[in-house]
PDB file of N, CA and C in Angstrom:
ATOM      1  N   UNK A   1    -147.158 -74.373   2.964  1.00  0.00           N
ATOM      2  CA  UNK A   1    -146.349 -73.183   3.157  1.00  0.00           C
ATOM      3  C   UNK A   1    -145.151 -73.527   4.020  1.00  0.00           C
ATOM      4  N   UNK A   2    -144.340 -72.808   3.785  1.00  0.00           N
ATOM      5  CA  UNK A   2    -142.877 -73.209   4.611  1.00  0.00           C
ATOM      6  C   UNK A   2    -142.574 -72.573   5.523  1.00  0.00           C
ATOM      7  N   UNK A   3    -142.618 -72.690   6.902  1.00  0.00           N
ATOM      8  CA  UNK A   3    -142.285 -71.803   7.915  1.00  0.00           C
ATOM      9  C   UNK A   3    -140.612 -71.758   8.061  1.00  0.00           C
ATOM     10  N   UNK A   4    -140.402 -70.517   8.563  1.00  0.00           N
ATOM     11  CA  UNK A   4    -138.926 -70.046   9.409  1.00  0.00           C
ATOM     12  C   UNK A   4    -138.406 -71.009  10.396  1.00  0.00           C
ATOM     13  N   UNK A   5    -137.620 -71.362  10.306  1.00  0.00           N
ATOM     14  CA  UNK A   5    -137.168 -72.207  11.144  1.00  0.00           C
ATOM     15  C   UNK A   5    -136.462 -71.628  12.697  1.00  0.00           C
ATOM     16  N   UNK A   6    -136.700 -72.012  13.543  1.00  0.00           N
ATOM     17  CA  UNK A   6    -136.727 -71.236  14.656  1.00  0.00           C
ATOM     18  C   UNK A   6    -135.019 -70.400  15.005  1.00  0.00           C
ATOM     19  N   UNK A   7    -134.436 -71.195  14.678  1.00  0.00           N
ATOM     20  CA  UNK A   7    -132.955 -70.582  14.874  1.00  0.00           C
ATOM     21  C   UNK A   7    -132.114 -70.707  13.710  1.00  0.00           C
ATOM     22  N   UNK A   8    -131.058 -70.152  14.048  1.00  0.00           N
ATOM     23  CA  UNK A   8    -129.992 -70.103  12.613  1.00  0.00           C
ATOM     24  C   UNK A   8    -130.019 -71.394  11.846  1.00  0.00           C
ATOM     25  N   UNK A   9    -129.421 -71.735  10.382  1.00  0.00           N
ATOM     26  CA  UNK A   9    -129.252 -72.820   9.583  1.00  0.00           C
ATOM     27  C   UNK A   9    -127.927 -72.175   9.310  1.00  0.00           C
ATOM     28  N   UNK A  10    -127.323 -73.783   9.874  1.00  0.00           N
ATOM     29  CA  UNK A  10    -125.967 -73.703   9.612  1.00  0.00           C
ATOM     30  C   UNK A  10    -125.921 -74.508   9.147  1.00  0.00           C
ATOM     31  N   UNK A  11    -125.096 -74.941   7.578  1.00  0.00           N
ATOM     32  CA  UNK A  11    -124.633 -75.752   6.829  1.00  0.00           C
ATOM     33  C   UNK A  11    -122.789 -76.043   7.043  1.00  0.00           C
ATOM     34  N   UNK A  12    -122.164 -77.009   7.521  1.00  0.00           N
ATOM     35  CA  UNK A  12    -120.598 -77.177   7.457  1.00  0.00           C
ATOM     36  C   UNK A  12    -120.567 -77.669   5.987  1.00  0.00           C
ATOM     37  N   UNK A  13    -119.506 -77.273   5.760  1.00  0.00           N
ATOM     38  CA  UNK A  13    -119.045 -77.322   4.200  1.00  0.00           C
ATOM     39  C   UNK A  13    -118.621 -78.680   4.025  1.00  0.00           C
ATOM     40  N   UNK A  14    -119.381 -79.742   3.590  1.00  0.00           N
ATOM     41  CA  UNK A  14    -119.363 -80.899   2.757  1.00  0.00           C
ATOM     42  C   UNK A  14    -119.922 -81.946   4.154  1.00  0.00           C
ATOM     43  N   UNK A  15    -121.074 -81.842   4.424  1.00  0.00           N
ATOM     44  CA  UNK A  15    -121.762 -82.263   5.712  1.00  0.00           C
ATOM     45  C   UNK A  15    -122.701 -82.159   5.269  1.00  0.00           C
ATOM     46  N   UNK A  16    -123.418 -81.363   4.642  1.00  0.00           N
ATOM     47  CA  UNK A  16    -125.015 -81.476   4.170  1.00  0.00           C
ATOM     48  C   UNK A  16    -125.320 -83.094   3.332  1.00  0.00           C
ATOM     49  N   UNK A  17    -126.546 -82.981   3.859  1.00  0.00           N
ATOM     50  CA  UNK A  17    -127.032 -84.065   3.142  1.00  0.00           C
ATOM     51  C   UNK A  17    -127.991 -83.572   2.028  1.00  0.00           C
ATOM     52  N   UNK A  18    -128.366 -83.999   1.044  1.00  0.00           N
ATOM     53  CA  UNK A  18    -128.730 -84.215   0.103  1.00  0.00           C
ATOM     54  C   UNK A  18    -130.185 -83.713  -0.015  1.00  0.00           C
ATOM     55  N   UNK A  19    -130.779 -84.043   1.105  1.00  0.00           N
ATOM     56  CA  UNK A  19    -132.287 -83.572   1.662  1.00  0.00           C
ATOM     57  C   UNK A  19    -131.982 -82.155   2.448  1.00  0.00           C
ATOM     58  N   UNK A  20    -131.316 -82.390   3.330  1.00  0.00           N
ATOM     59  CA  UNK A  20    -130.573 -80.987   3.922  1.00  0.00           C
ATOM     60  C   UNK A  20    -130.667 -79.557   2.917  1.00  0.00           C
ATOM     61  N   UNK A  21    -130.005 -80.198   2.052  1.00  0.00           N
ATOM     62  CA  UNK A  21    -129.414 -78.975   1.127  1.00  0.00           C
ATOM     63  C   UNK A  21    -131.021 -78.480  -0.061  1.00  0.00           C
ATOM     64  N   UNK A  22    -131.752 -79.414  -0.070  1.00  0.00           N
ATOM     65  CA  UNK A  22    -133.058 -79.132  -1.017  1.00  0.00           C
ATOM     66  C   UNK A  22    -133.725 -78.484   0.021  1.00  0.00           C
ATOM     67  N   UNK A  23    -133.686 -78.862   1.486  1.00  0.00           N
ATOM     68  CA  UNK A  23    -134.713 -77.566   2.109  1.00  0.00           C
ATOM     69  C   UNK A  23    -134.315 -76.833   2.395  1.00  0.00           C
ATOM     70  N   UNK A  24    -133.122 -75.818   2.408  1.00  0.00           N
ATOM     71  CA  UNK A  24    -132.326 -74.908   2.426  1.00  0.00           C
ATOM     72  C   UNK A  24    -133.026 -74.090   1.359  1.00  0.00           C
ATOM     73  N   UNK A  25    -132.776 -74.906  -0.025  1.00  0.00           N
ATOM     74  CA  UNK A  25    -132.659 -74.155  -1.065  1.00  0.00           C
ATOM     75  C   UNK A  25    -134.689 -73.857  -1.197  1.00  0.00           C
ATOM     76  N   UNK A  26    -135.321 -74.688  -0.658  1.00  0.00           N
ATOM     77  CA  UNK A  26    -136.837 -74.418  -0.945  1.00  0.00           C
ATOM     78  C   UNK A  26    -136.758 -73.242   0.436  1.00  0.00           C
ATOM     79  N   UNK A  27    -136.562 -73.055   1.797  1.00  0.00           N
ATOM     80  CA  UNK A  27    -136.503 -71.931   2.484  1.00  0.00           C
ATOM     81  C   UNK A  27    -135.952 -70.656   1.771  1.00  0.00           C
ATOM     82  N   UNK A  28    -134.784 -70.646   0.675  1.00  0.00           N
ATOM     83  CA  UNK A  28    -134.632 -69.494   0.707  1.00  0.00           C
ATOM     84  C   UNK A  28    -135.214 -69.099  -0.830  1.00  0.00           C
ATOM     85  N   UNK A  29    -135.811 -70.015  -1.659  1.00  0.00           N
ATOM     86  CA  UNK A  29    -136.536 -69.738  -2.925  1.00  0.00           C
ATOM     87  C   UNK A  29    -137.771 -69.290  -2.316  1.00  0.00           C
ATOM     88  N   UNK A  30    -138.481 -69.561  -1.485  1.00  0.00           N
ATOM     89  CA  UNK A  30    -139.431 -69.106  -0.760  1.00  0.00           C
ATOM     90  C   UNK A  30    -139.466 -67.578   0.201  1.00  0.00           C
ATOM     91  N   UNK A  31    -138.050 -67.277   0.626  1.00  0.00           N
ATOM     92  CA  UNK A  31    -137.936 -65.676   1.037  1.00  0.00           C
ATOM     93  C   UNK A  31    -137.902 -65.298   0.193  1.00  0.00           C
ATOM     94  N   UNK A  32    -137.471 -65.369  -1.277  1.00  0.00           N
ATOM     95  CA  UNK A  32    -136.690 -64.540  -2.235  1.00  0.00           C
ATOM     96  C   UNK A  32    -137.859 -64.324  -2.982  1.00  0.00           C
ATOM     97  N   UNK A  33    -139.128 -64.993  -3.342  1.00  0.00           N
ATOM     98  CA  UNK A  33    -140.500 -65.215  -3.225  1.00  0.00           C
ATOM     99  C   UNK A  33    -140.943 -63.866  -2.832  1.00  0.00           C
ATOM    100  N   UNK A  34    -141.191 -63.870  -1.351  1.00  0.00           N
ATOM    101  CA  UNK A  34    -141.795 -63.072  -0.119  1.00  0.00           C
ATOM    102  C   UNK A  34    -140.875 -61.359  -0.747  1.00  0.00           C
ATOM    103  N   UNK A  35    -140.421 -61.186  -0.676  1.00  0.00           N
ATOM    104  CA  UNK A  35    -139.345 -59.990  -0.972  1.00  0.00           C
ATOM    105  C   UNK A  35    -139.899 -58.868  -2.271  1.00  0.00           C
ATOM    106  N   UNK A  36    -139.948 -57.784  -2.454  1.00  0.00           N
ATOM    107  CA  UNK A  36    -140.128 -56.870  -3.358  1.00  0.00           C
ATOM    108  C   UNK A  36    -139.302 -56.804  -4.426  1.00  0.00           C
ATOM    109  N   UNK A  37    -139.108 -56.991  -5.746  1.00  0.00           N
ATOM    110  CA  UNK A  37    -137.842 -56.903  -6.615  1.00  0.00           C
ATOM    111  C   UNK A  37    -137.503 -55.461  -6.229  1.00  0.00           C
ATOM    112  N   UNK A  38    -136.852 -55.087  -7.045  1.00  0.00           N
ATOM    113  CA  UNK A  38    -136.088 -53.056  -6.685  1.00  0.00           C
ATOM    114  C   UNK A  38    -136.682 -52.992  -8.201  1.00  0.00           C
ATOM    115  N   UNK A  39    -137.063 -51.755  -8.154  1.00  0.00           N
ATOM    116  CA  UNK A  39    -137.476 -51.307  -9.182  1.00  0.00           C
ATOM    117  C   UNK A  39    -136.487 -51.082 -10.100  1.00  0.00           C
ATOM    118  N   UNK A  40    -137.230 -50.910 -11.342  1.00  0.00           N
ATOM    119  CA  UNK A  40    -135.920 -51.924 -12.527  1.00  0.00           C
ATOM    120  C   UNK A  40    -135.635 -50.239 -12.992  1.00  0.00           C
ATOM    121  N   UNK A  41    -134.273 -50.209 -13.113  1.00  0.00           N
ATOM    122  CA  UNK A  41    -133.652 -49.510 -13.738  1.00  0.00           C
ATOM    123  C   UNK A  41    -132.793 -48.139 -12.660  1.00  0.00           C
ATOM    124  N   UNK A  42    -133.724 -48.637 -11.158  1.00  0.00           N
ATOM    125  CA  UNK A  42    -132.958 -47.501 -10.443  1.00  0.00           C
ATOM    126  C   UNK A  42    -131.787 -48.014  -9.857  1.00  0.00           C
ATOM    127  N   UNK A  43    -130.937 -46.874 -10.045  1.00  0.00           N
ATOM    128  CA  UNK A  43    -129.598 -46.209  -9.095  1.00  0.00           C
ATOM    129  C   UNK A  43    -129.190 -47.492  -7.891  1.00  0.00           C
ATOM    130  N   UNK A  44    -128.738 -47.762  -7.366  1.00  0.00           N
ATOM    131  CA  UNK A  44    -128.777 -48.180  -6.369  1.00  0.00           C
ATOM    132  C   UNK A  44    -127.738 -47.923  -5.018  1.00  0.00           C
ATOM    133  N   UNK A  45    -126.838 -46.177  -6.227  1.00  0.00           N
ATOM    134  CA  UNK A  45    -125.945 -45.136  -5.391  1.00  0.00           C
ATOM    135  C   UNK A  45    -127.070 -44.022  -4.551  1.00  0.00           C
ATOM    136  N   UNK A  46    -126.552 -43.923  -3.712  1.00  0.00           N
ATOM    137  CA  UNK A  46    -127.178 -42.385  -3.215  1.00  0.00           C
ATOM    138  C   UNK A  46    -127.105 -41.061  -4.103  1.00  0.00           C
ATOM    139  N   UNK A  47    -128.739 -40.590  -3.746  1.00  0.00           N
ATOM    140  CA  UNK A  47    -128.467 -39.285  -4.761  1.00  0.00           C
ATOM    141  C   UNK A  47    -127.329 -37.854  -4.616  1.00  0.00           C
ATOM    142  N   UNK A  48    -126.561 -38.666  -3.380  1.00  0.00           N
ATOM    143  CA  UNK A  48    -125.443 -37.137  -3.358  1.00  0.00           C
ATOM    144  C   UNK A  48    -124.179 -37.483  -3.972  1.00  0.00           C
ATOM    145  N   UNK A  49    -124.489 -38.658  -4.603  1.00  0.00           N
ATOM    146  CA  UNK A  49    -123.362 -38.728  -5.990  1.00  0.00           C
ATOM    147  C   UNK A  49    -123.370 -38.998  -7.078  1.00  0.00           C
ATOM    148  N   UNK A  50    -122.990 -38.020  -7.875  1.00  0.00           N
ATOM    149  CA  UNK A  50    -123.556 -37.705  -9.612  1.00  0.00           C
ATOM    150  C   UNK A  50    -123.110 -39.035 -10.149  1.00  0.00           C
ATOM    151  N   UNK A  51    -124.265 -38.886 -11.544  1.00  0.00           N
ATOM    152  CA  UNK A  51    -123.813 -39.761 -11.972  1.00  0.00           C
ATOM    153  C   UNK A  51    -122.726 -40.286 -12.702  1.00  0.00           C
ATOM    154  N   UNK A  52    -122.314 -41.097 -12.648  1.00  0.00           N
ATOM    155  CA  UNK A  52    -121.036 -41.619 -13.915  1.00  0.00           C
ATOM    156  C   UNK A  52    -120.826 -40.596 -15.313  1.00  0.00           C
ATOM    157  N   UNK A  53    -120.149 -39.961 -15.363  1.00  0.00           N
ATOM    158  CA  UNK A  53    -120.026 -39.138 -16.674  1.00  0.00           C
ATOM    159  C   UNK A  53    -118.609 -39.804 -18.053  1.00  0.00           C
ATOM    160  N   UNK A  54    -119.618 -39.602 -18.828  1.00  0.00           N
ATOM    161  CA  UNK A  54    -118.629 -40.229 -20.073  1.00  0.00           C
ATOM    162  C   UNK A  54    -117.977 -39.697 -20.311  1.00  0.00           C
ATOM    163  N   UNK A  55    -116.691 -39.474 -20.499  1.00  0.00           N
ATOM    164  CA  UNK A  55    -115.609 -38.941 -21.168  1.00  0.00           C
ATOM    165  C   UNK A  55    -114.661 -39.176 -22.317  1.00  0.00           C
ATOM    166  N   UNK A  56    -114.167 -39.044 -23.093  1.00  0.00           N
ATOM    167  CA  UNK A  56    -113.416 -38.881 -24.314  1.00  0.00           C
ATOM    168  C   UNK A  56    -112.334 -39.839 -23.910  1.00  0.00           C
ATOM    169  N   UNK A  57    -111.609 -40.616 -25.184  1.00  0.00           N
ATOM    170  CA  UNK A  57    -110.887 -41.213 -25.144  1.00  0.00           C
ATOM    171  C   UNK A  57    -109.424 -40.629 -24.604  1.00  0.00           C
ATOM    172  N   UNK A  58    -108.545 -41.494 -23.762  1.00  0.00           N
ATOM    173  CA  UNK A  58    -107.405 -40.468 -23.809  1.00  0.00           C
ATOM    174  C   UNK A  58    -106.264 -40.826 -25.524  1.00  0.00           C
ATOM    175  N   UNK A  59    -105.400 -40.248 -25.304  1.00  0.00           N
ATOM    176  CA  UNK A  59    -104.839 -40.131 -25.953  1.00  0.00           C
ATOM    177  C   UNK A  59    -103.702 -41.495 -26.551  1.00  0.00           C
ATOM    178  N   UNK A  60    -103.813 -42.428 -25.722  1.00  0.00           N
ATOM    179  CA  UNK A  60    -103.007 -43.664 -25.766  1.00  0.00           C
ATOM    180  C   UNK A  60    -104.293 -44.560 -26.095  1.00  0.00           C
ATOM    181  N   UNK A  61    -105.844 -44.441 -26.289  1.00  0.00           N
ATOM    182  CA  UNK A  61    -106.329 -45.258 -26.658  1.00  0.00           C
ATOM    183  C   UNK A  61    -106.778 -44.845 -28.123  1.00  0.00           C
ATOM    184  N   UNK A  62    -106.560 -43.175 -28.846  1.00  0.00           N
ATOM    185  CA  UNK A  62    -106.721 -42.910 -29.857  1.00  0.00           C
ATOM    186  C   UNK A  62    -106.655 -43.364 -31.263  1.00  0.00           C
TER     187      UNK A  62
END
């Protein structure tokens, strides 16, 4: 199992090494793991704004 690493991971841009950058990517395939998907198909606006309404072509796309 992969533990949290105690403080921030900072990567400088073109400084990673090669091993560096594979346990990065296994730490955060492993939160993304841990995490709940969102349930498929909901909103992800607040319900005090309607939804998107379709409207008719205007007149220059007729």
């Amino acid at each position: 199992m992969i533990t949290a690493p105690s403080g921030p991971i900072r990567v400088i841009k073109g400084r990673a090494t090669t091993e560096e950058l594979a346990a990065l990517t296994a730490i955060l395939l492993a939160y993304a793991g841990r995490r709940p998907a969102p349930p498929a198909g909901r909103d992800r606006r607040p319900r005090s704004v309607p939804p998107r309404v379709f409207h008719g072509a205007h007149s220059w796309q007729r």
